[in-house]
Protein backbone atom coordinates (compact mmCIF):
# COMPACT_ATOMS: atom_id res chain seq x y z
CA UNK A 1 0.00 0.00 0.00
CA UNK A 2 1.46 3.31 -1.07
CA UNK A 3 2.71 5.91 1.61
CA UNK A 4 1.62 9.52 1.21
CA UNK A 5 4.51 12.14 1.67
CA UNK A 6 4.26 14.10 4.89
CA UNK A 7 3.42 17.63 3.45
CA UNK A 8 0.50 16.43 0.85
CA UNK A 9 -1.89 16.67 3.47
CA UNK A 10 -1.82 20.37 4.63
CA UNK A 11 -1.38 21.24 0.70
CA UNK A 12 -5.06 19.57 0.12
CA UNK A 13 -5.79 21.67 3.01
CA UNK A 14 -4.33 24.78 0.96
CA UNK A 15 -5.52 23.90 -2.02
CA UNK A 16 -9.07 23.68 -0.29
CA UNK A 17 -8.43 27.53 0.79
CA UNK A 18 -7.66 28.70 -2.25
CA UNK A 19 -11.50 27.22 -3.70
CA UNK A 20 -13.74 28.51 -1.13
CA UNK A 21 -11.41 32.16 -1.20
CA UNK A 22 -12.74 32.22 -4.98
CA UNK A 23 -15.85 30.57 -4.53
CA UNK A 24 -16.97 33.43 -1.63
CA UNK A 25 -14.65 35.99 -3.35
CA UNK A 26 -15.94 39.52 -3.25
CA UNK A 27 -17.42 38.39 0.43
CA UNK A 28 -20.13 40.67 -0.22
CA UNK A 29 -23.00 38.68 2.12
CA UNK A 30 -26.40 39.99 2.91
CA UNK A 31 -29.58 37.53 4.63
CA UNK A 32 -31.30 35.20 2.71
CA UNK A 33 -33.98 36.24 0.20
CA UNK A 34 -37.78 34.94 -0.50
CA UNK A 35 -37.04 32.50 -3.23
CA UNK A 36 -33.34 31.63 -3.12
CA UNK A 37 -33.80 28.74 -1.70
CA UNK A 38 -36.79 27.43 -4.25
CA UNK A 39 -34.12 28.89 -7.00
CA UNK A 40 -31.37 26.64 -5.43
CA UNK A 41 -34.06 23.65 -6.23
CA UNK A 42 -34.75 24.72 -9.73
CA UNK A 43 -30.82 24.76 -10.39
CA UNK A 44 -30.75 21.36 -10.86
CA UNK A 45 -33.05 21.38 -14.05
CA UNK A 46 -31.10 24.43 -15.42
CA UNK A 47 -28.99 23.67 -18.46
CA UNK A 48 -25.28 25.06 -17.99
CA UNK A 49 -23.05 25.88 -20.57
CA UNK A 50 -20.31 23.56 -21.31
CA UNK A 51 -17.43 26.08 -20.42
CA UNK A 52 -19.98 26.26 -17.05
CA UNK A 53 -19.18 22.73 -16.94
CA UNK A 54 -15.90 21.82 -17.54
CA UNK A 55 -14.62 24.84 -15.32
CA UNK A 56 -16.28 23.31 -12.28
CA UNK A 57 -14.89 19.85 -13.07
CA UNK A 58 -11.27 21.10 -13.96
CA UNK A 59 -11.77 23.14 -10.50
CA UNK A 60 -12.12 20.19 -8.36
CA UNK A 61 -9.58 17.76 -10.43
CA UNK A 62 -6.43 18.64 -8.33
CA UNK A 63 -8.49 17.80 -4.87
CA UNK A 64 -9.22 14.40 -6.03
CA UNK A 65 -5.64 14.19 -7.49
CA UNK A 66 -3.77 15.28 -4.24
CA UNK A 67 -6.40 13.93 -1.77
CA UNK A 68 -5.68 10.06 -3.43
CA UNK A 69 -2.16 10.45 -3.27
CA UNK A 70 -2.41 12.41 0.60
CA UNK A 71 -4.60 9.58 1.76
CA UNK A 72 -3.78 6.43 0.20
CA UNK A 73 -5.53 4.67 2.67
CA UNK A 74 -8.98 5.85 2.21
CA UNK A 75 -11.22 4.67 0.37
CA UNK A 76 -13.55 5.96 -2.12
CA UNK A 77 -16.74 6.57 -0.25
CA UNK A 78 -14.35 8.65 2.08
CA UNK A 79 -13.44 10.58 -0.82
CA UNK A 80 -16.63 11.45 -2.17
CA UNK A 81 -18.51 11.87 1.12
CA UNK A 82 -16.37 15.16 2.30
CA UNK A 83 -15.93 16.69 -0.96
CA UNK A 84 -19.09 16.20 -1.69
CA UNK A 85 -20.33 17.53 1.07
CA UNK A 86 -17.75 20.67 0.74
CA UNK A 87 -18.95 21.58 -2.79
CA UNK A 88 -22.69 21.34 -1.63
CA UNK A 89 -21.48 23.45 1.28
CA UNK A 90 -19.97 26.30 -0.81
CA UNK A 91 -23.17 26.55 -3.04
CA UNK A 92 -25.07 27.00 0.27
CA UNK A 93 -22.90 29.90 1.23
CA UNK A 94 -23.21 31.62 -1.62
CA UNK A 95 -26.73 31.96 -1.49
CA UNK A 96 -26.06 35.02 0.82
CA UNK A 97 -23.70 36.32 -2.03
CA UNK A 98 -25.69 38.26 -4.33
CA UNK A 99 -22.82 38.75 -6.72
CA UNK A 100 -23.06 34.61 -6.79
CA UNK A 101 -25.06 32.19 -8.88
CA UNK A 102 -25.53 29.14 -6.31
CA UNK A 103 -26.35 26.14 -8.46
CA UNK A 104 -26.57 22.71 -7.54
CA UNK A 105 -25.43 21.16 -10.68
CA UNK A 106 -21.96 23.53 -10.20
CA UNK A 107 -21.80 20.98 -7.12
CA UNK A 108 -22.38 17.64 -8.70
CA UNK A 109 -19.54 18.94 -11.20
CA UNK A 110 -17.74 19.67 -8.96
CA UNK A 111 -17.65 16.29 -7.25
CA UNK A 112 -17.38 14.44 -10.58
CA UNK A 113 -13.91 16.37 -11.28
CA UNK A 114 -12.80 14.91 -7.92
CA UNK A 115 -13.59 11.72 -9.08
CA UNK A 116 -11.73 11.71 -12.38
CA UNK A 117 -8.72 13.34 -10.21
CA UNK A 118 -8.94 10.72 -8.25
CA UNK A 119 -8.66 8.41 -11.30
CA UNK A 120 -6.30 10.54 -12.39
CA UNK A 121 -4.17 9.67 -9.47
CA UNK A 122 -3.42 5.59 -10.18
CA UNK A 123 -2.15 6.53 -13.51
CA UNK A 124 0.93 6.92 -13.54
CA UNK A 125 1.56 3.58 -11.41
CA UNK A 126 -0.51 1.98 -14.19
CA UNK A 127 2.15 3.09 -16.43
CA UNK A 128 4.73 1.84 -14.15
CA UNK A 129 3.10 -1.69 -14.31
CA UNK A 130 2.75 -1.80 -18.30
CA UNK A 131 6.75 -0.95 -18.79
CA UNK A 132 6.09 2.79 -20.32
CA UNK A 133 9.42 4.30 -19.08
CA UNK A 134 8.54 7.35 -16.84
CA UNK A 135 11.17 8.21 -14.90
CA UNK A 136 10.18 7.75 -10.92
CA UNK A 137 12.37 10.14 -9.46
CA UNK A 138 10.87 13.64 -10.84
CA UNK A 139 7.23 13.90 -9.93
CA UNK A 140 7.66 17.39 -10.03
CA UNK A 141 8.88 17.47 -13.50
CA UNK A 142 5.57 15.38 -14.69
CA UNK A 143 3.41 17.75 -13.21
CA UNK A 144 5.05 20.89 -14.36
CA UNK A 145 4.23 19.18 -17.79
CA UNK A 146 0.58 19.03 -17.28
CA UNK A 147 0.03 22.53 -15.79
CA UNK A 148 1.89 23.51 -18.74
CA UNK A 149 -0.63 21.44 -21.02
CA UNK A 150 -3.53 22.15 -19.37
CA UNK A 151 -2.62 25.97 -19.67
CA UNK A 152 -2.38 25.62 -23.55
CA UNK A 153 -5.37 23.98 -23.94
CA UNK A 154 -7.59 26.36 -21.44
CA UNK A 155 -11.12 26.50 -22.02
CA UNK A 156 -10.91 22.95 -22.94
CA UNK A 157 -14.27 23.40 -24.93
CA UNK A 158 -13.62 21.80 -28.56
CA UNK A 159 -15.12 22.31 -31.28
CA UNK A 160 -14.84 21.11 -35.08
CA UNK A 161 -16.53 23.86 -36.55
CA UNK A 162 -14.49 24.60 -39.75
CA UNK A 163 -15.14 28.59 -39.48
CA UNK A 164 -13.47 28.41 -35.52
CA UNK A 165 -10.79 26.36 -36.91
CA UNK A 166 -10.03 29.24 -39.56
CA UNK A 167 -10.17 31.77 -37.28
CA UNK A 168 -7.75 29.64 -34.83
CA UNK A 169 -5.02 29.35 -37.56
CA UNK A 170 -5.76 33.38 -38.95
CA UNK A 171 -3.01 34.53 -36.80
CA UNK A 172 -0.39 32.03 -37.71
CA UNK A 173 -1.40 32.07 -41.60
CA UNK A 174 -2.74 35.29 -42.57
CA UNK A 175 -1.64 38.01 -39.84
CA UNK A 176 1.31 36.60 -38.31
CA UNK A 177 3.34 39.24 -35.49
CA UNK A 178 7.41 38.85 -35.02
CA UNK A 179 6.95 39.80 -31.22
CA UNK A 180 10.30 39.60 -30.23
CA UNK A 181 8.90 39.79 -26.62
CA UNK A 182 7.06 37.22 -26.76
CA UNK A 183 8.76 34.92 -29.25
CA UNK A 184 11.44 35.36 -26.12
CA UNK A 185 8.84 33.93 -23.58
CA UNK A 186 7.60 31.36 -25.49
CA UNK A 187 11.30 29.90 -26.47
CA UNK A 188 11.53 30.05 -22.48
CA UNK A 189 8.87 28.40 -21.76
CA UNK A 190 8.98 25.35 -24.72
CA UNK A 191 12.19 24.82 -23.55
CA UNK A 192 11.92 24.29 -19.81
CA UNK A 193 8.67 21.85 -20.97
CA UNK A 194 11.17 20.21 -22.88
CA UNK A 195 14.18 20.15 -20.46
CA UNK A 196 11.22 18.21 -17.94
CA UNK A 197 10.15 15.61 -20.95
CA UNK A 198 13.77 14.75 -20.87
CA UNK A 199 13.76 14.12 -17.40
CA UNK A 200 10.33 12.48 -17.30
CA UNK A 201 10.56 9.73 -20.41
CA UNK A 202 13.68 7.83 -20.16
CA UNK A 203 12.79 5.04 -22.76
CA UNK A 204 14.04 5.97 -26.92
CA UNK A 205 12.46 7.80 -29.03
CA UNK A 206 12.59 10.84 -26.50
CA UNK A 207 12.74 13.14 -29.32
CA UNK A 208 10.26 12.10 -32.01
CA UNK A 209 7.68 11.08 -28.78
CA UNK A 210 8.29 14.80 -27.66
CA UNK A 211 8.03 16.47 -31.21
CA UNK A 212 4.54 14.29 -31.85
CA UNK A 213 3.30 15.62 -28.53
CA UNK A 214 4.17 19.83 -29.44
CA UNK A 215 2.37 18.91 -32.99
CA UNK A 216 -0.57 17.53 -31.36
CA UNK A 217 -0.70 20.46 -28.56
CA UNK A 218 -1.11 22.72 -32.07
CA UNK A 219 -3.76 20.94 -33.34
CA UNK A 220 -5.77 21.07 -30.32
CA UNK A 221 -5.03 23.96 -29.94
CA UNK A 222 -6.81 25.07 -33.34
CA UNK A 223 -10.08 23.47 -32.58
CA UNK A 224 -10.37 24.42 -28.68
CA UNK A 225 -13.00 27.49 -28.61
CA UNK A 226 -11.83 30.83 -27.74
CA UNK A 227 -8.09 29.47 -28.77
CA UNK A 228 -5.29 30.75 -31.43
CA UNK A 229 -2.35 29.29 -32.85
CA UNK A 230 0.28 32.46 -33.08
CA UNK A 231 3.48 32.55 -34.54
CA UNK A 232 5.51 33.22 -31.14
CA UNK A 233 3.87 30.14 -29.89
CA UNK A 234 5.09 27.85 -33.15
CA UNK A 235 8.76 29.51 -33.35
CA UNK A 236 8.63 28.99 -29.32
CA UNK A 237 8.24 25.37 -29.79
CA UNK A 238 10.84 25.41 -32.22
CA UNK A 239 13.43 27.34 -30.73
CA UNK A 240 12.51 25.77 -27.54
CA UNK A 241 13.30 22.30 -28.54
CA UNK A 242 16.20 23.00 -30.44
CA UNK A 243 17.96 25.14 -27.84
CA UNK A 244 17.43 21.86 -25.30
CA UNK A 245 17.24 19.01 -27.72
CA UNK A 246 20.26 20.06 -29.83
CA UNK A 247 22.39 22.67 -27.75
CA UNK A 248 21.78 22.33 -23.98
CA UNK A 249 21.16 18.83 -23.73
CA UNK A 250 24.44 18.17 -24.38
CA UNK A 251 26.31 19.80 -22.03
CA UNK A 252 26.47 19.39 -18.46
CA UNK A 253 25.70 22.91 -17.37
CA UNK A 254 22.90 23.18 -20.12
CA UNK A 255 20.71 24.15 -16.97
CA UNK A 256 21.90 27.22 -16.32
CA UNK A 257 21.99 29.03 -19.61
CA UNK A 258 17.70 28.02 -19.70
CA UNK A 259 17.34 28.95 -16.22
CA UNK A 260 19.01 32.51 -16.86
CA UNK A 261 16.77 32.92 -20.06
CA UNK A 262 13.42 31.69 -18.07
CA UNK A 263 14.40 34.73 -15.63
CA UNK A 264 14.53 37.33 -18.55
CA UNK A 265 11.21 36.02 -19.70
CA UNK A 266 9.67 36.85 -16.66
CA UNK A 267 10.99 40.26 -16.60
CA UNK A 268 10.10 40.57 -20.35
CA UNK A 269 6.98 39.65 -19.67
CA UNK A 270 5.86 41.33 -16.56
CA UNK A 271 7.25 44.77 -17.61
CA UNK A 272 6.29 45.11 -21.43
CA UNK A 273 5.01 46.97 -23.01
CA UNK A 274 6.89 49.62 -20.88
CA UNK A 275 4.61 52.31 -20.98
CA UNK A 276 4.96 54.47 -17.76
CA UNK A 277 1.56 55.47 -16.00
CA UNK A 278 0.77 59.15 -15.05
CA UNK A 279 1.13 58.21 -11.79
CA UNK A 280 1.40 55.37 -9.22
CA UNK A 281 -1.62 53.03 -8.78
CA UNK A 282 -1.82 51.62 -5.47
CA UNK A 283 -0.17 47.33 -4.86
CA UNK A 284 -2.89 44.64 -4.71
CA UNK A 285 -2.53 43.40 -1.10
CA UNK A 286 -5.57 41.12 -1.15
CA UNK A 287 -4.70 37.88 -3.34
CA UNK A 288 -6.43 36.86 -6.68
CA UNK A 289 -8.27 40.28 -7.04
CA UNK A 290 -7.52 40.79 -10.27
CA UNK A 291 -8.19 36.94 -11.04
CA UNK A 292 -11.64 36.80 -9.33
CA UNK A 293 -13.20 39.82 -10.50
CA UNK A 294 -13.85 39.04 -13.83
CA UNK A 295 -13.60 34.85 -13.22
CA UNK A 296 -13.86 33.13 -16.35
CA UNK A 297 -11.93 30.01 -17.81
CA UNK A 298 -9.52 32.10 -19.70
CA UNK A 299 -8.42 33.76 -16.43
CA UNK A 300 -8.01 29.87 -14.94
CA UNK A 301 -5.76 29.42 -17.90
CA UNK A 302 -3.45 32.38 -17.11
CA UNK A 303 -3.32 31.37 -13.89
CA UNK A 304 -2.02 27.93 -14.95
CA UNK A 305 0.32 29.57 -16.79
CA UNK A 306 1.80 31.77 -14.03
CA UNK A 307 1.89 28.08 -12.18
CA UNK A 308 3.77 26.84 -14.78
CA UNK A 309 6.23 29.95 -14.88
CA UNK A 310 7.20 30.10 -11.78
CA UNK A 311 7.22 26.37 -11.39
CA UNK A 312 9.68 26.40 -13.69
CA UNK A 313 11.95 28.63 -12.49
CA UNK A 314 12.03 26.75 -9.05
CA UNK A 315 12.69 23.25 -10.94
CA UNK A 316 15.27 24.36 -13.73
CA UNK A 317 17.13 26.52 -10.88
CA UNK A 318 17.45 23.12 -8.35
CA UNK A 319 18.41 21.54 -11.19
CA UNK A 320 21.24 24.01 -11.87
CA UNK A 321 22.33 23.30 -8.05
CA UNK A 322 20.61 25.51 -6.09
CA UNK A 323 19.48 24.67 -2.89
CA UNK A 324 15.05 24.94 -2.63
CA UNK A 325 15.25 27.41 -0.05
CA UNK A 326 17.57 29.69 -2.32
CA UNK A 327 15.45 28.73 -5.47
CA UNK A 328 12.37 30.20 -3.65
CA UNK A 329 13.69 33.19 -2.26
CA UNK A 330 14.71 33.91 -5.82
CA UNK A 331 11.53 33.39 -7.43
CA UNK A 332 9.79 35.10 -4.73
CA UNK A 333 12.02 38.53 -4.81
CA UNK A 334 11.71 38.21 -8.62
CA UNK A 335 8.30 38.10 -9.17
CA UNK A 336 7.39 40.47 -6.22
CA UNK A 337 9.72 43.08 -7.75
CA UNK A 338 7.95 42.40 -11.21
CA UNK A 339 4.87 43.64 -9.80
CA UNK A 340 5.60 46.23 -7.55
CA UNK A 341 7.74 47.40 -10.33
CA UNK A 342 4.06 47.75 -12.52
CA UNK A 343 2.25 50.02 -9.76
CA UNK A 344 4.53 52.09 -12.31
CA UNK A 345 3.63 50.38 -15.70
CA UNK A 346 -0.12 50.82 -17.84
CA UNK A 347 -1.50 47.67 -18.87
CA UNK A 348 -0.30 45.18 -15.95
CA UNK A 349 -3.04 44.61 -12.33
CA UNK A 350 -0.30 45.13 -9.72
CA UNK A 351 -0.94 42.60 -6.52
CA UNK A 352 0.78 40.24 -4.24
CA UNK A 353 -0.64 36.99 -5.92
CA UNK A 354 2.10 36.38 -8.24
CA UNK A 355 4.74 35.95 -5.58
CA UNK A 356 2.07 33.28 -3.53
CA UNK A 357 1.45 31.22 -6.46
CA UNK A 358 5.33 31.08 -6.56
CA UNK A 359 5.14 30.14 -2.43
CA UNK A 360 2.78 27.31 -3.22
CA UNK A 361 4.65 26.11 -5.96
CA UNK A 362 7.87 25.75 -3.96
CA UNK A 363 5.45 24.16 -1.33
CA UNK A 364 5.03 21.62 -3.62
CA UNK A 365 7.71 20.85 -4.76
CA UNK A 366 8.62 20.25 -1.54
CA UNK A 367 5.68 17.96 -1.24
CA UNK A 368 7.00 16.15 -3.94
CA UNK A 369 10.78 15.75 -3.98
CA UNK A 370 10.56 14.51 -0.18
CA UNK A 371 10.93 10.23 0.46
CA UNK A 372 8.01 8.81 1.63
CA UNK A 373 8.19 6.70 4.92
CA UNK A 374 8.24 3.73 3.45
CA UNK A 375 10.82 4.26 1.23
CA UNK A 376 12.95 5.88 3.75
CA UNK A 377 12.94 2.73 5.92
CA UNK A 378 13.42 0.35 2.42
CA UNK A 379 16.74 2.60 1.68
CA UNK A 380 18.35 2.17 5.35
């Protein structure tokens, strides 16, 4: 029976936080109305939309993910009963919210996205037990893959509608942008995603298996709703796999040249366009403001993304040799001067959320990298 790692536990308990922050984000309560609770009933008959949908089963995903692998133990009724019971809870509560839609059906989504995380959470010793060659010692690096995946491929709604897929490829084919900026990110970005396939699939055909999977992330990409194919994006890929795959992977400091270019990509990205403000506006002090008041699944992608970013500045920096603690302080200074720096800068929301996100990833990574029992005692 598999042993959870020590620190899994209170990050289900974060992770928890985090969902009923947003979920009763702006905390605007006021007593219960005539009707809210016969609206509540009628909910369940209500048709939601399928971005409605799959944002409250991608919400509740990582809970059933984290909560298998934090409580091995348990069983499924366990599972279900609590987080069940949470998600009903949370709809309750926000029927003294009038800036919130309670629904029941946003709770029985809810629940089924903990179920297919909890699926979700056997897989990978599944692949174990077929032979597929996934490397054992890099969770970390697997899920920085995913976040990066799942960012990509935010709202998740597809759709083979042959006028969407046009307008999907219209900035690649017809109206494509050299933005050096963000040609610069993207290159970052691809290249980190590939540095952690390399670490992750240690069986042959690393490179074709890893080119397949960028063409595939393109097409998807081209027939997800609300979703573009740019040309930063393709020549990020490119440059991205080439600067790992055929430069960097070759040498034995080919860590530190990616982590030093990840670092500029933040700062690229966080300060451009560099368009000075009249004057100051004041620092967001109260987390996911920005994020929460205009919630929608494109928001949930950028905030994978920023997971992914910072992520991967922790991971590629340990793997230079730098201790976690130093890795985090880093990343935390970095992205905290990034946005105080844009209390200065038009077109950027500056608050403290950026440099938490960074927090939580280190926490994870933590999580992560750390023996369980069991396999302590097995070692000595």
């Amino acid at each position: 029976m598999p042993t959870p790692h020590p620190t899994l536990r209170l990050l289900v308990i974060a992770l928890l936080v985090i969902i009923v922050y947003g979920s009763l984000y702006p905390f605007d309560f006021r007593p219960l109305q005539p009707g809210d609770l016969a609206a509540l009933t009628a909910s369940l008959a209500r048709l939601s939309t399928r971005g409605d949908i799959l944002g409250n089963i991608v919400l509740f995903v990582p809970v059933g993910l984290l909560a298998r692998l934090a409580w091995p133990h348990r069983g499924w009724l366990w599972l279900i009963a609590w987080s069940g019971g949470l998600a009903l809870a949370i709809q309750l509560v926000q029927l003294f919210l009038p800036s919130r839609d309670a629904s029941l059906q946003d709770a029985l989504w809810n629940l089924l996205g903990v179920v297919v995380g909890g699926m979700a959470a056997g897989l990978r010793e599944q692949a174990w037990r077929i032979g597929l060659p996934l490397a054992r010692s890099d969770r970390f690096a697997l899920g920085l893959l995913g976040l990066w995946l799942a960012a990509r491929l935010t709202p998740f709604v597809p759709s083979l509608d042959w006028q969407l897929i046009k307008d999907s490829l219209k900035p690649l084919l017809l109206h494509p942008q050299w933005d050096w900026d963000r040609i610069l990110v993207q290159t970052a970005l691809w290249g980190v995603a590939a540095r952690a396939w390399w670490t992750v699939w240690e069986g042959h055909w690393r490179l074709t298996l890893w080119s397949l999977l960028v063409i595939s992330v393109f097409a998807l990409e081209a027939v997800i709703v609300a979703n573009v194919v740019t040309l930063p994006s393709v020549l990020g890929a490119g440059l991205g796999t080439l600067l790992w795959a055929g430069v960097l992977a070759r040498r034995a400091n080919g860590n530190t040249p990616l982590a030093l270019l990840l670092m500029l990509a933040l700062l690229v990205q966080g300060l451009t366009p560099f368009q000075l403000r009249p004057e100051p506006v004041p620092f967001g002090w109260l987390p996911m403001q920005g994020f929460l008041s205009a919630l929608s699944l494109f928001n949930v992608g950028v905030l994978l993304a920023k997971a992914y970013f910072y992520g991967a500045l922790l991971w590629i920096l340990q793997r230079d040799g730098a201790s976690l603690r130093f890795a985090t302080t880093l990343t935390v200074l970095l992205t905290f001067a990034v946005e105080w720096a844009q209390t200065y800068l038009a077109a950027h929301t500056p608050e403290i959320t950026d440099p938490l996100i960074a927090l939580l990833m280190a926490w994870l990574y933590h999580a992560l990298r750390r023996p369980s029992p069991s396999s302590s005692s097995q070692a000595t």
